[in-house]
C-alpha atoms as a PDB file:
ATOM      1  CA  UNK A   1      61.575  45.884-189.783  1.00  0.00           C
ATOM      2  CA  UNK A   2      59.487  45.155-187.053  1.00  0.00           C
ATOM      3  CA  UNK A   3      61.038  47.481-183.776  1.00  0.00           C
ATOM      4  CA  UNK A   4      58.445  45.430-181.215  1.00  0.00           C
ATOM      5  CA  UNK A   5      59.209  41.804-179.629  1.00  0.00           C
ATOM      6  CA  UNK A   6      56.992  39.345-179.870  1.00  0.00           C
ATOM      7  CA  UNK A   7      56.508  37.074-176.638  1.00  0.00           C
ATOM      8  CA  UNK A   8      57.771  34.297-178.179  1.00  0.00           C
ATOM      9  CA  UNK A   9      61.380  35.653-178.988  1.00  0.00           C
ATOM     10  CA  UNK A  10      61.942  36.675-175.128  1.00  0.00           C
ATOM     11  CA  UNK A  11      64.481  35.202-173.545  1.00  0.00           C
ATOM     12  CA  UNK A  12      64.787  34.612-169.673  1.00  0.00           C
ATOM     13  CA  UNK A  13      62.376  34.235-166.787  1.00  0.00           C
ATOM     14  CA  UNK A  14      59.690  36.000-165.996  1.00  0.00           C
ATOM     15  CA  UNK A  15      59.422  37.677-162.287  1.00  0.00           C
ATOM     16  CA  UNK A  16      57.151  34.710-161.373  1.00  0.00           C
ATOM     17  CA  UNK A  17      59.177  32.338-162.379  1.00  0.00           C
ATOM     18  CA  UNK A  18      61.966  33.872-159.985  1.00  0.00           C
ATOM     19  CA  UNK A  19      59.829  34.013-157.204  1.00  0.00           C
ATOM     20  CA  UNK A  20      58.887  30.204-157.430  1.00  0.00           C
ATOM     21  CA  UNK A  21      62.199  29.366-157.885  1.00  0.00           C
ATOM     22  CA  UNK A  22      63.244  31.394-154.860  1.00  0.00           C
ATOM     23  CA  UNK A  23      59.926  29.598-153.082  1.00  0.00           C
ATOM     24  CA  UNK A  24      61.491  26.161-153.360  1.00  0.00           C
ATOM     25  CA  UNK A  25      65.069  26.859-152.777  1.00  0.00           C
ATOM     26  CA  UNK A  26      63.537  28.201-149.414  1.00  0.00           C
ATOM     27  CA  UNK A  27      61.595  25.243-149.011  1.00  0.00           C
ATOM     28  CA  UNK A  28      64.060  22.760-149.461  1.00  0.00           C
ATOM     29  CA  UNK A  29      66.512  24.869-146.964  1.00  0.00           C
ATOM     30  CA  UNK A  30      63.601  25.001-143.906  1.00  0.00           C
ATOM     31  CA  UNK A  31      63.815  20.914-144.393  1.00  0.00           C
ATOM     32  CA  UNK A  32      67.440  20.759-145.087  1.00  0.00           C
ATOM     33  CA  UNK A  33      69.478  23.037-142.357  1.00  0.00           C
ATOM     34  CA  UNK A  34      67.469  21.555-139.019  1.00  0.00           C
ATOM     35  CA  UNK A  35      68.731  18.133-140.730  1.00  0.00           C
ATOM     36  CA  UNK A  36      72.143  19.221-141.067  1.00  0.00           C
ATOM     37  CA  UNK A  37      72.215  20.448-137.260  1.00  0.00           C
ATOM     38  CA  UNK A  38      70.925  17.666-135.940  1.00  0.00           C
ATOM     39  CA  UNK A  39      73.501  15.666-137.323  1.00  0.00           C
ATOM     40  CA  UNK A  40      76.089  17.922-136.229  1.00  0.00           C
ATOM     41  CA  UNK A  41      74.582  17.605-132.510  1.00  0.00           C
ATOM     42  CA  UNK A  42      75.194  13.742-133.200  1.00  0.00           C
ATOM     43  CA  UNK A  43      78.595  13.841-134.271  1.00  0.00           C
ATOM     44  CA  UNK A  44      79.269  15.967-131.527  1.00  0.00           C
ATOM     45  CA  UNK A  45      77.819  13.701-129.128  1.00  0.00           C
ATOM     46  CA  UNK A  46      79.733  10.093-130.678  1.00  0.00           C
ATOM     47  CA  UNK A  47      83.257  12.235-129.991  1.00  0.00           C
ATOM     48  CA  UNK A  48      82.287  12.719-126.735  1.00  0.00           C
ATOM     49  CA  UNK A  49      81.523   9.312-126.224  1.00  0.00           C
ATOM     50  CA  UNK A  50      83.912   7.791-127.892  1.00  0.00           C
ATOM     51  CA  UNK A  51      86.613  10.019-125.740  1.00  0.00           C
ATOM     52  CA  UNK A  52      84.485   8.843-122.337  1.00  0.00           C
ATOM     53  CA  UNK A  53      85.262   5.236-123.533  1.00  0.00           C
ATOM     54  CA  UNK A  54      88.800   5.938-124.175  1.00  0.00           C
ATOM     55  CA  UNK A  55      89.219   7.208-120.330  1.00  0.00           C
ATOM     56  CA  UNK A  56      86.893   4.332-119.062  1.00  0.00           C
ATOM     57  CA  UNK A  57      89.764   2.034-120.693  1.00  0.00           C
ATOM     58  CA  UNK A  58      92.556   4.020-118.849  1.00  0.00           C
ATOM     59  CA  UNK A  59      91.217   3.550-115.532  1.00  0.00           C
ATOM     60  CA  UNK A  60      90.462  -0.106-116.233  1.00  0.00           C
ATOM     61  CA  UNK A  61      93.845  -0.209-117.321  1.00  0.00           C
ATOM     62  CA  UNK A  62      94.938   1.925-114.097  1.00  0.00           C
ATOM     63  CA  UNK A  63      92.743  -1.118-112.060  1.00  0.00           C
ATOM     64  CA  UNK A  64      94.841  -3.455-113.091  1.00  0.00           C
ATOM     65  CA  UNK A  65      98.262  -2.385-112.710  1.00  0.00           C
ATOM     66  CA  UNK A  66      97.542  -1.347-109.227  1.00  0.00           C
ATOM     67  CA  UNK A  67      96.644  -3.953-107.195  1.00  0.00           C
ATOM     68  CA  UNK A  68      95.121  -3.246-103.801  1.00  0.00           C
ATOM     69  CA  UNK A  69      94.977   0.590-104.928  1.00  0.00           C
ATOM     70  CA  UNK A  70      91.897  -0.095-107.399  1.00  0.00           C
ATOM     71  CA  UNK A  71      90.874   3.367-109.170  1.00  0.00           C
ATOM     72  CA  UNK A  72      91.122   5.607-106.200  1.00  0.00           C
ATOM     73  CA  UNK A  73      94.116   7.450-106.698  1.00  0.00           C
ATOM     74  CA  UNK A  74      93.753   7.535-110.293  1.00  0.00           C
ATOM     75  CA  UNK A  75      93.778  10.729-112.659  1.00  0.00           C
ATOM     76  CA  UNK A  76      92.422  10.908-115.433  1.00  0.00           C
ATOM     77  CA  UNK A  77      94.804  12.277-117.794  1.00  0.00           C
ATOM     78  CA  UNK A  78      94.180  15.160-120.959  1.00  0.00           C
ATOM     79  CA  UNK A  79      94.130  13.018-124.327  1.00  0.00           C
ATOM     80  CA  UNK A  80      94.432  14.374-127.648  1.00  0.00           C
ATOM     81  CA  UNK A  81      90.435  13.601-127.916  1.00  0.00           C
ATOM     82  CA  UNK A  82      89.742  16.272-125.470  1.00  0.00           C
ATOM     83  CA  UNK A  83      91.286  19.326-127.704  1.00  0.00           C
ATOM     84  CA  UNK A  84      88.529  18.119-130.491  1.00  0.00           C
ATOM     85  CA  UNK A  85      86.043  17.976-128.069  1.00  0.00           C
ATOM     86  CA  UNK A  86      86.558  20.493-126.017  1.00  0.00           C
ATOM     87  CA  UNK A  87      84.271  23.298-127.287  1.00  0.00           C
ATOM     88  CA  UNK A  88      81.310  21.499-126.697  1.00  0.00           C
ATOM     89  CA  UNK A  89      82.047  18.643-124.075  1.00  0.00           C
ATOM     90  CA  UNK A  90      83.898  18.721-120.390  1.00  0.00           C
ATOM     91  CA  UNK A  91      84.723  15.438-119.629  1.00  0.00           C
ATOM     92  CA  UNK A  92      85.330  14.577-115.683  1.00  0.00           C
ATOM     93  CA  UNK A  93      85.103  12.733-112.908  1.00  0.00           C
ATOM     94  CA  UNK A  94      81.419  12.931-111.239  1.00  0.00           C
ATOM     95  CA  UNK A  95      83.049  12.263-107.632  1.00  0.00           C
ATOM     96  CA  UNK A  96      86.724  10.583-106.557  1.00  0.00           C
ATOM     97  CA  UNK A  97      87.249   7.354-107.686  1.00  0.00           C
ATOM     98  CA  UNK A  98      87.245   5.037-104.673  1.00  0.00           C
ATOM     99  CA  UNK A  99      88.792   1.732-104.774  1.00  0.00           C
ATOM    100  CA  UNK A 100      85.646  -0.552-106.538  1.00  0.00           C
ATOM    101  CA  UNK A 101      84.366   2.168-108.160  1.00  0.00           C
ATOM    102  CA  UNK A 102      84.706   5.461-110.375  1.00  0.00           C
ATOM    103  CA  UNK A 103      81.666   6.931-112.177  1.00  0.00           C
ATOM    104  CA  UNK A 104      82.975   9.518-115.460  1.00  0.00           C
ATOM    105  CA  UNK A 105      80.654  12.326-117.448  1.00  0.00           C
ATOM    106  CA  UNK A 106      80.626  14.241-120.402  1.00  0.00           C
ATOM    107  CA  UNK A 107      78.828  17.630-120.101  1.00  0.00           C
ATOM    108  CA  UNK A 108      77.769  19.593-122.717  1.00  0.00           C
ATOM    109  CA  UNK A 109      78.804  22.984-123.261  1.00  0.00           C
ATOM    110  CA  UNK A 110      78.012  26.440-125.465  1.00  0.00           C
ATOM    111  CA  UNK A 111      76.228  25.745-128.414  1.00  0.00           C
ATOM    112  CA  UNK A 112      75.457  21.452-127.921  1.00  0.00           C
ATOM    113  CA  UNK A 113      73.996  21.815-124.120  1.00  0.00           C
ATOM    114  CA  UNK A 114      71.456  24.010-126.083  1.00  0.00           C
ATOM    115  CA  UNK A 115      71.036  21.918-128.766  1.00  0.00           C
ATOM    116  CA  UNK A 116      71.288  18.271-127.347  1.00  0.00           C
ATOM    117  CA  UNK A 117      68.565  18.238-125.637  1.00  0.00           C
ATOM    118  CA  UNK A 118      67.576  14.209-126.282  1.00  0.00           C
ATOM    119  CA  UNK A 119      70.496  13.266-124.154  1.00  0.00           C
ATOM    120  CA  UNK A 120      72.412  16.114-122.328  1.00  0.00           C
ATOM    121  CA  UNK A 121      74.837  14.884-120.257  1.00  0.00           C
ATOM    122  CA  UNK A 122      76.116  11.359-121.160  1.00  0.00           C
ATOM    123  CA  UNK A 123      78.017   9.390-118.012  1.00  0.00           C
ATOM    124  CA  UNK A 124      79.257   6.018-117.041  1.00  0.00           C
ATOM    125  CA  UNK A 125      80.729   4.014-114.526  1.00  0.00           C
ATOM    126  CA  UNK A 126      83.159   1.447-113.735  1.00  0.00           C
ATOM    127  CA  UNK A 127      80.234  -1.453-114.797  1.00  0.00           C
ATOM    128  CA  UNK A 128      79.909   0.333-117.138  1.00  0.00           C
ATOM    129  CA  UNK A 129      76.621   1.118-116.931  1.00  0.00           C
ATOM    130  CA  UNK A 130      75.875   3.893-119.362  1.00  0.00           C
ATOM    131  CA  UNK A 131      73.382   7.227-118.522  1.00  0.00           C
ATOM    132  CA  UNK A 132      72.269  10.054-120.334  1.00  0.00           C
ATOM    133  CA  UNK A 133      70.988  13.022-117.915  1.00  0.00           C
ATOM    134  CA  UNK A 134      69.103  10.119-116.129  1.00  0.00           C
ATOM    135  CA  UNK A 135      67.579   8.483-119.012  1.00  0.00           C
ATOM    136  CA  UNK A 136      67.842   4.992-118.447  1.00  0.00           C
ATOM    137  CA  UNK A 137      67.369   1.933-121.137  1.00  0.00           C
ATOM    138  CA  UNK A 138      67.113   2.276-124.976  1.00  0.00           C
ATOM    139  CA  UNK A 139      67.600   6.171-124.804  1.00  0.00           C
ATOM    140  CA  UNK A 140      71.050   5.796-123.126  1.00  0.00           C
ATOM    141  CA  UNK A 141      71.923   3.174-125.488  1.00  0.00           C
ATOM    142  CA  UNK A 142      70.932   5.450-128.089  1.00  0.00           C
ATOM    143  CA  UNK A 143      72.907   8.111-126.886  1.00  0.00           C
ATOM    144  CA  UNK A 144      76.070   6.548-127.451  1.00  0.00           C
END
C-alpha cells in the first residue's frame, strides 16, 4: 500500500491557479461595472427626456386650446413619468411661460448630476430647440 500521493492523482486547483482565476474575474469586472454605469447614466437620461417631451406636448396642446392666452398661464402638471424620474431628474420651467414662448429643463440630481457629466442639464423650448448644459449641435442631439 502506498500511504503517499502521487501528483498525478490530486484533485483540485492549485493556489496559483486560484489566484489567476481570481486575476481575471477582477479584470473582466474593472471593464465590465464602468460599462454597466454608464448605461445606467443613459437610461436615466432617455426617461428624463422622454418625460421633457411629454410636457413639451402638453403645453403645445395647452397653445392650442387657448387662443389669445398662448402658454403663459400654463402649468405644467405632475405626470406619472415624474415619480420614475424623480430621484435623479427635476423637471421645470426655466422662467414663466409668456405668450410665444416657454423654455422647460431637466436637472440632474444625487447620484446622475455626478455622474452625467457629458450632458448635465438637458432643456428645451417651445421651437423646440433642444440644449444640454449649453452644448449646442450633435452633443445635444446626442443627449436625447
Amino acid at each position: 500500500m502506498n500511504r503517499g500521493m502521487s501528483m498525478s492523482n490530486q484533485k483540485g486547483f492549485t493556489l496559483i491557479e486560484l489566484m489567476i482565476a481570481v486575476a481575471i474575474i477582477g479584470i473582466l469586472a474593472g471593464i465590465a461595472y464602468p460599462s454597466y454605469v454608464e448605461h445606467v447614466v443613459k437610461t436615466r437620461r432617455v426617461a428624463a427626456a422622454g418625460c421633457l417631451l411629454e410636457k413639451v406636448q402638453f403645453m403645445e396642446r395647452y397653445y392650442t386650446s387657448h387662443p389669445g392666452k398662448g402658454y403663459q398661464d400654463a402649468v405644467v402638471p405632475k405626470t406619472a413619468c415624474d415619480d420614475e424620474i424623480a430621484e435623479h431628474y427635476t423637471i421645470d420651467p426655466a422662467a414663466d411661460p409668456t405668450a410665444t414662448s416657454f423654455s422647460l429643463t431637466a436637472t440632474p440630481q444625487g447620484s446622475q448630476a455626478t455622474k452625467d457629466t457629458k450632458c448635465g442639464t438637458l432643456g428645451i423650448n417651445q421651437s423646440g430647440t433642444r440644449t444640454a448644459n449649453g452644448a449646442t449641435g450633435t452633443l445635444a442631439a446626442q443627449c436625447f
